[in-house]
N, C-alpha and C. Protein backbone atom coordinates (compact mmCIF):
# COMPACT_ATOMS: atom_id res chain seq x y z
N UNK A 1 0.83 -1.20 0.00
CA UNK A 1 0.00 0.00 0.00
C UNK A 1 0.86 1.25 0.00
N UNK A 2 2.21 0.95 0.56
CA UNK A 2 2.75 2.34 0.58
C UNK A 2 3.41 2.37 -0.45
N UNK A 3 3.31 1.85 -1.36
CA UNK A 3 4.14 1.77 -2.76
C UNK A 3 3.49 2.61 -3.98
N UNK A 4 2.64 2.47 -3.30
CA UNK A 4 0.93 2.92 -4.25
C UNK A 4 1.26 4.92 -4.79
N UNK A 5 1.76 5.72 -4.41
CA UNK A 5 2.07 7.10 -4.87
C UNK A 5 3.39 7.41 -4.93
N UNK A 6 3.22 7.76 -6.85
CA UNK A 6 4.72 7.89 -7.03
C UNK A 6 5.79 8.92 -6.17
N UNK A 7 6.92 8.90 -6.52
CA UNK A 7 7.58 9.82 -5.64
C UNK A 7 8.21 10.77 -6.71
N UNK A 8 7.09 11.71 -7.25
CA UNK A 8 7.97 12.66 -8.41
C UNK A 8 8.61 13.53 -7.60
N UNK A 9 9.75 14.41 -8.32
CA UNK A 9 10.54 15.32 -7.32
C UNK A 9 9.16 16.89 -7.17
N UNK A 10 9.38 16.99 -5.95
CA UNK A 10 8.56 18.44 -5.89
C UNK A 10 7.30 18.25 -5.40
N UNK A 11 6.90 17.06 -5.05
CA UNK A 11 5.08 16.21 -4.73
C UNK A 11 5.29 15.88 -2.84
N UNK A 12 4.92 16.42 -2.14
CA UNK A 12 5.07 15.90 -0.61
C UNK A 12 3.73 15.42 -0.18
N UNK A 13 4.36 13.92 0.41
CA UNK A 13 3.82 13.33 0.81
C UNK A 13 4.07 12.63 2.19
N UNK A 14 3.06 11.89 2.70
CA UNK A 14 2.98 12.16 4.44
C UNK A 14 2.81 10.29 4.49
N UNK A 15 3.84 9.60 5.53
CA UNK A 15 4.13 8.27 5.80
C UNK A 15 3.14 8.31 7.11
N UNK A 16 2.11 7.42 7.47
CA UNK A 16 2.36 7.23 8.92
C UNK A 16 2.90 5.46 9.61
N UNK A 17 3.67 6.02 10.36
CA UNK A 17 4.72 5.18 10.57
C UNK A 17 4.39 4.23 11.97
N UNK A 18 4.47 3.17 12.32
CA UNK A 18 4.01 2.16 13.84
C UNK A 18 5.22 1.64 14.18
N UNK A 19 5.76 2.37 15.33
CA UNK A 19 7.17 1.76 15.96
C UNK A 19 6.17 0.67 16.90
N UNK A 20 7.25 -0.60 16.42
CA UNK A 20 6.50 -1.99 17.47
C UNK A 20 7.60 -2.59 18.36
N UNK A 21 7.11 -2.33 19.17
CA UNK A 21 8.21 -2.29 20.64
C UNK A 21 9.35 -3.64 20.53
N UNK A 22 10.80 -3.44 20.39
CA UNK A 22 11.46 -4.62 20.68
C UNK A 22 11.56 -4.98 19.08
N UNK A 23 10.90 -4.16 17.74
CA UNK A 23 11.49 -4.33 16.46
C UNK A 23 13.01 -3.98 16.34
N UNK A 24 13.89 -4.39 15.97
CA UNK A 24 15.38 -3.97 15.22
C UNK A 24 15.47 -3.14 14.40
N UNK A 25 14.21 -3.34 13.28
CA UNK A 25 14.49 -2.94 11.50
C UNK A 25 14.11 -1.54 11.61
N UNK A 26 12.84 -1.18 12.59
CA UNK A 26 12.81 0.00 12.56
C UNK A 26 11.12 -0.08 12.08
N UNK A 27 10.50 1.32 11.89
CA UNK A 27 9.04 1.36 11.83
C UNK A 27 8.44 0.90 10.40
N UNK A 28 7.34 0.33 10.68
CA UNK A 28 6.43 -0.22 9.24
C UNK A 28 5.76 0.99 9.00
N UNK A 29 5.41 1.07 7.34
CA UNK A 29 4.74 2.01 7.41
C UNK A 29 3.35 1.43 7.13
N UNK A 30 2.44 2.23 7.40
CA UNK A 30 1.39 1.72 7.55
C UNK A 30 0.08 2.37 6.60
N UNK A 31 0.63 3.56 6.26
CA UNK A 31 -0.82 4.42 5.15
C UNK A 31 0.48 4.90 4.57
N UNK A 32 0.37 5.69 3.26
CA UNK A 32 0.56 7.07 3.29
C UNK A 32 -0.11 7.37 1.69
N UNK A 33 0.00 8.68 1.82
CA UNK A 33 -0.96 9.83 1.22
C UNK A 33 -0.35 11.10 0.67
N UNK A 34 -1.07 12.10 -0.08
CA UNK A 34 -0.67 13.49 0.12
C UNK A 34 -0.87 14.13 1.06
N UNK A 35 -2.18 14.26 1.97
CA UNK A 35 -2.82 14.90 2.22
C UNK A 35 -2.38 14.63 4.04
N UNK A 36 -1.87 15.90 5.10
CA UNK A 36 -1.45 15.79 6.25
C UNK A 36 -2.82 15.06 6.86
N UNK A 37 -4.05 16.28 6.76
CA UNK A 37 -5.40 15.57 7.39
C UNK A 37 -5.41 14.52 7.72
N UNK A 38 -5.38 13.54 6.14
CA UNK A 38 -5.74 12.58 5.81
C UNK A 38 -5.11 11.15 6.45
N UNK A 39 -3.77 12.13 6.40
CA UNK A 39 -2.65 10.63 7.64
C UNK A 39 -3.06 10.41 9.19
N UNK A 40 -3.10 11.68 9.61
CA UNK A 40 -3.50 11.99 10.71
C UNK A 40 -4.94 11.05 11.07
N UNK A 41 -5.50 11.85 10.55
CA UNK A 41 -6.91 10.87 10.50
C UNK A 41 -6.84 9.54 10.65
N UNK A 42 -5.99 8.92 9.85
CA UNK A 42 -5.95 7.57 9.51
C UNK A 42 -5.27 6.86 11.28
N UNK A 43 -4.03 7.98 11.61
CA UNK A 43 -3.24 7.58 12.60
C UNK A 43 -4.31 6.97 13.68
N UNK A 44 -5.51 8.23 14.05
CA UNK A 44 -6.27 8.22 14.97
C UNK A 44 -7.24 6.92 14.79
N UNK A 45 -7.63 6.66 13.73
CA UNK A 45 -8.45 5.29 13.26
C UNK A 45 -7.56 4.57 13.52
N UNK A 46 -6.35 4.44 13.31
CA UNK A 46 -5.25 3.03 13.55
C UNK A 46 -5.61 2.90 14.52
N UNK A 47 -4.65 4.04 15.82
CA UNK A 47 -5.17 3.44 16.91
C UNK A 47 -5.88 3.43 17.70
N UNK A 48 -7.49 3.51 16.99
CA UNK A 48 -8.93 3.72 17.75
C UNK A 48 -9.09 2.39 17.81
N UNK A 49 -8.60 1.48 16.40
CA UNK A 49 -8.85 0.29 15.89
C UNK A 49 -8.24 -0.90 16.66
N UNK A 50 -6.62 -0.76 16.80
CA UNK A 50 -6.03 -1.33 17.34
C UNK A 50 -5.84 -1.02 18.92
N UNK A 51 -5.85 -0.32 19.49
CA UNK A 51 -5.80 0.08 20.68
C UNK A 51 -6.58 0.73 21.38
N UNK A 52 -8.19 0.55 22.09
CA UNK A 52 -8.88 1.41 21.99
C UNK A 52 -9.05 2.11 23.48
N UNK A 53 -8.40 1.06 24.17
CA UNK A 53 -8.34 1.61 25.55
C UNK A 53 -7.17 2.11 25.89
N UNK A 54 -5.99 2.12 25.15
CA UNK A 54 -4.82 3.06 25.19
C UNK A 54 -4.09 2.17 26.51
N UNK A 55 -4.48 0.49 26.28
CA UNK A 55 -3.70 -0.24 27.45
C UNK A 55 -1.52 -0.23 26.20
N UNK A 56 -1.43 0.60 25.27
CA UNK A 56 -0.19 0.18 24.84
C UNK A 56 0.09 -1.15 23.78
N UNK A 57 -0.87 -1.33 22.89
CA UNK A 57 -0.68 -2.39 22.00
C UNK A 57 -0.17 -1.88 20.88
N UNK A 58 -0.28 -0.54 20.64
CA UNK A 58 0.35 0.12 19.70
C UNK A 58 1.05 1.20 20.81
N UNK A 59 2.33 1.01 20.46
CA UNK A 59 3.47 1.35 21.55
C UNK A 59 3.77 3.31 20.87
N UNK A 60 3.73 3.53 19.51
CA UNK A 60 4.16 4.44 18.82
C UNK A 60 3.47 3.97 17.62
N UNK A 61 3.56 5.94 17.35
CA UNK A 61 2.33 6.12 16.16
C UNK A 61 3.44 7.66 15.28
N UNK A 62 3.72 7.38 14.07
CA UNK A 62 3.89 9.04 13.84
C UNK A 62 3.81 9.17 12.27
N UNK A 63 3.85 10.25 11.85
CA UNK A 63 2.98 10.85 10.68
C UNK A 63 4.14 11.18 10.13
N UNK A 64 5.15 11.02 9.02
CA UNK A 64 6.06 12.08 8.82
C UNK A 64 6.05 12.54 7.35
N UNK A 65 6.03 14.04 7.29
CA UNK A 65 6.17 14.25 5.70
C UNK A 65 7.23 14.21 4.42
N UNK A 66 7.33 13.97 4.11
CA UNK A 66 8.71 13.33 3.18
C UNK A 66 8.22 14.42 1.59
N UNK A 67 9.51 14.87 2.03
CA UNK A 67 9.67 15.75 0.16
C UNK A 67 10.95 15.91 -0.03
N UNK A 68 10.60 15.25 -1.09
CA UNK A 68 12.12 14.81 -1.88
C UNK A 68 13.30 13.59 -0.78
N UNK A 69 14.39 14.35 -0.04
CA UNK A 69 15.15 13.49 0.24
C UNK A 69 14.85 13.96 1.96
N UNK A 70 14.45 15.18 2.36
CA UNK A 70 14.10 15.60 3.46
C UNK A 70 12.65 14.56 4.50
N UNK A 71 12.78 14.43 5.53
CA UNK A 71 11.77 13.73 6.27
C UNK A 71 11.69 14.62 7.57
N UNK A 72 10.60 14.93 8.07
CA UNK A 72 10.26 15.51 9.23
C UNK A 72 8.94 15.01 9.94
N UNK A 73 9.07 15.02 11.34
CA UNK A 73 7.91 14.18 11.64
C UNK A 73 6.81 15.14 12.16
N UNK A 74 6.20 15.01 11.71
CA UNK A 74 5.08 16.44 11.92
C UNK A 74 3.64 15.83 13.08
N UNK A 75 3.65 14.97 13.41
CA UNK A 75 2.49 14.47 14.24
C UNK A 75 3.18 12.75 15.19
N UNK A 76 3.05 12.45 16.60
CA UNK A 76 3.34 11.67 17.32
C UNK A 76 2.62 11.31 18.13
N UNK A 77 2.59 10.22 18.50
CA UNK A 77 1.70 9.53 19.26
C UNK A 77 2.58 8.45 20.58
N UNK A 78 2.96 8.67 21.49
CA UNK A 78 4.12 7.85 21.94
C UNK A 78 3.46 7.35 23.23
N UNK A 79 2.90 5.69 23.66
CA UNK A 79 2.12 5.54 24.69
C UNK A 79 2.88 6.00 26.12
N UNK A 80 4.21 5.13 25.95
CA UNK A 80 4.79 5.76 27.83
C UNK A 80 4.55 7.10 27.53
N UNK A 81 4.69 8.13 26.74
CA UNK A 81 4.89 9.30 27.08
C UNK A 81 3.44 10.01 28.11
N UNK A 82 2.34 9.36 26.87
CA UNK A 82 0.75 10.00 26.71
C UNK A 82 0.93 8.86 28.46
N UNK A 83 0.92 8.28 29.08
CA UNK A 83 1.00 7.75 30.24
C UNK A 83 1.16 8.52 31.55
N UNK A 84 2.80 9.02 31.11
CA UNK A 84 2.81 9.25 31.94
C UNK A 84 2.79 11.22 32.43
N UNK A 85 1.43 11.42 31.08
CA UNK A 85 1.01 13.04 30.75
C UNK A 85 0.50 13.51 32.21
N UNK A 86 0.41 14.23 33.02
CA UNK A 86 -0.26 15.12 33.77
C UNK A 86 -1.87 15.35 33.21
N UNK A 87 -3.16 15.18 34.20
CA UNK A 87 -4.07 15.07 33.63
C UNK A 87 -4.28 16.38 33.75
N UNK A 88 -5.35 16.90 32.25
CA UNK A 88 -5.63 18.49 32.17
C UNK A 88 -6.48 19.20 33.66
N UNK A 89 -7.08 18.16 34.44
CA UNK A 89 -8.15 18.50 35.31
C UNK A 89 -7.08 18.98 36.06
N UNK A 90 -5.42 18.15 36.71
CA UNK A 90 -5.14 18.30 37.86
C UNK A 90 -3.91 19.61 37.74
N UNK A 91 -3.46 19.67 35.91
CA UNK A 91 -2.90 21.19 35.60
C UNK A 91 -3.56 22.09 35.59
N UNK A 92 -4.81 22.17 34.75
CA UNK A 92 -5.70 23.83 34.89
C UNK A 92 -6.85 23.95 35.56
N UNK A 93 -7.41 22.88 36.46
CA UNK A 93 -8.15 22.94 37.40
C UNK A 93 -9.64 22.71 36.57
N UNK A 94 -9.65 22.68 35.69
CA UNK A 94 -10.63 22.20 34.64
C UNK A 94 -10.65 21.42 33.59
N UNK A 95 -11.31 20.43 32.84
CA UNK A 95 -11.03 19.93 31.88
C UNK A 95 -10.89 20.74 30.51
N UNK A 96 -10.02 20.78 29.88
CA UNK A 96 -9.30 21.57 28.45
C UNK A 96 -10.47 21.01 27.78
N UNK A 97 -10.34 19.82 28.07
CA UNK A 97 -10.74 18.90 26.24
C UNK A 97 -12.23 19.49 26.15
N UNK A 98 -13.18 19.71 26.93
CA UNK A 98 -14.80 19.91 27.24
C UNK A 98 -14.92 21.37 26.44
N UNK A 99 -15.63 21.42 25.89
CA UNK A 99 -16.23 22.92 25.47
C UNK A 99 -17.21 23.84 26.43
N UNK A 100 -16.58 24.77 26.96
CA UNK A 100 -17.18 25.73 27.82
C UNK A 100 -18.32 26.33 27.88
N UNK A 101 -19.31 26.66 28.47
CA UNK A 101 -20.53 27.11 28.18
C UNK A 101 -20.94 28.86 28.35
N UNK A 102 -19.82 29.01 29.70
CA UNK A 102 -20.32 30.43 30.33
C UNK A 102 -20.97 29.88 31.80
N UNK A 103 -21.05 31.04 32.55
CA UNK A 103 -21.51 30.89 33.90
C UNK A 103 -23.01 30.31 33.56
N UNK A 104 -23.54 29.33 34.91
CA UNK A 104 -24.40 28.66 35.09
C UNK A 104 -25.65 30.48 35.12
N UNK A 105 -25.24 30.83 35.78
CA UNK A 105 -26.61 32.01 35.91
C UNK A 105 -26.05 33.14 35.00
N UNK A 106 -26.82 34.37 34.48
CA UNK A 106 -26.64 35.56 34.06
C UNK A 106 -26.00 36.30 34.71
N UNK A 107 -24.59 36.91 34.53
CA UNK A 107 -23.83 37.69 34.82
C UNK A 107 -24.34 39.02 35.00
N UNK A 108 -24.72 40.11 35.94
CA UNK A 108 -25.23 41.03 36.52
C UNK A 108 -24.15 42.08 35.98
N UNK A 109 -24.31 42.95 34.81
CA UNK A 109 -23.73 44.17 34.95
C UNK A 109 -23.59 45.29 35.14
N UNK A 110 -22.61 45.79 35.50
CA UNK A 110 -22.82 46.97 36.36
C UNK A 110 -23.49 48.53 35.73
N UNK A 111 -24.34 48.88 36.44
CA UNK A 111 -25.40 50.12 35.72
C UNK A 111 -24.29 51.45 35.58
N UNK A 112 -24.23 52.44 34.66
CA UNK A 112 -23.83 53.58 35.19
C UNK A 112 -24.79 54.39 35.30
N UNK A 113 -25.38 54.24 35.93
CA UNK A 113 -26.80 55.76 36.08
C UNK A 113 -26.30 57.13 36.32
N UNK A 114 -25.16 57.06 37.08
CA UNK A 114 -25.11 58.77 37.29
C UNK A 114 -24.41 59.32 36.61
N UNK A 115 -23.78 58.39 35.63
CA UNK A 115 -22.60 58.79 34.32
C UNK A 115 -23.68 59.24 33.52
N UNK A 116 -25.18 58.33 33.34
CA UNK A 116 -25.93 58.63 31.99
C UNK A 116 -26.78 59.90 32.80
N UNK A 117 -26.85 60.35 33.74
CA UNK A 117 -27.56 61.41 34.55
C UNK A 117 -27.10 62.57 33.96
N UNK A 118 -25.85 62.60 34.46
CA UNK A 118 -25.24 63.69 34.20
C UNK A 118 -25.26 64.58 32.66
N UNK A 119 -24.93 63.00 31.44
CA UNK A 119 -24.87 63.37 30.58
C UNK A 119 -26.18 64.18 29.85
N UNK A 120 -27.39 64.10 30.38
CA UNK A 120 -28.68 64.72 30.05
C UNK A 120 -28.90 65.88 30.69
């Protein structure tokens, strides 16, 4: 499958790559594409697919874009790391990931009456 898009000079294209813990040879690749989205995407389906409780069956995950002879890894996924992350609740005292709503009641603002008094 990864053989599948040619490699003309000047065309960048994006590997995503599965380091498997205790390999020698080094990472398989596993998609690749033009399109960054599109790897990415795929990364997150890999390991929604293969790993869904994030117990470490897929040890490493990464995306890298390749043009021409240059490689850079532009997206990672590394389980000890994501392990042993600090949870967002116990750094910012709230959960990041949740989308915010605003205060539970209507925020009361403050009148200027004797600013608009005056001005009449």
């Amino acid at each position: 499958m990864a053989a599948a898009l040619s490699h003309a000079a000047g065309h960048e294209r994006y590997e995503v790559r599965e380091f498997l813990e205790g390999q020698a040879l080094g990472p398989e690749v596993r998609h690749e594409c033009r399109d960054y989205v599109q790897a990415v995407e795929f990364a997150f389906e890999f390991l929604q697919r293969r790993d869904p409780s994030r117990e470490g069956l897929v040890s490493a995950l990464e995306v890298v874009r390749v043009l021409g002879s240059r490689r850079e890894t532009v997206w990672s996924y590394d389980h000890d790391r994501e392990r042993t992350r600090l949870d967002p609740v116990r750094k910012w005292g709230y959960d990041v990931t949740r989308s915010w709503s605003g205060p539970a009641r209507p925020v009361t603002r403050p009148t200027f009456g004797r600013l608009q008094q005056r001005r009449a």
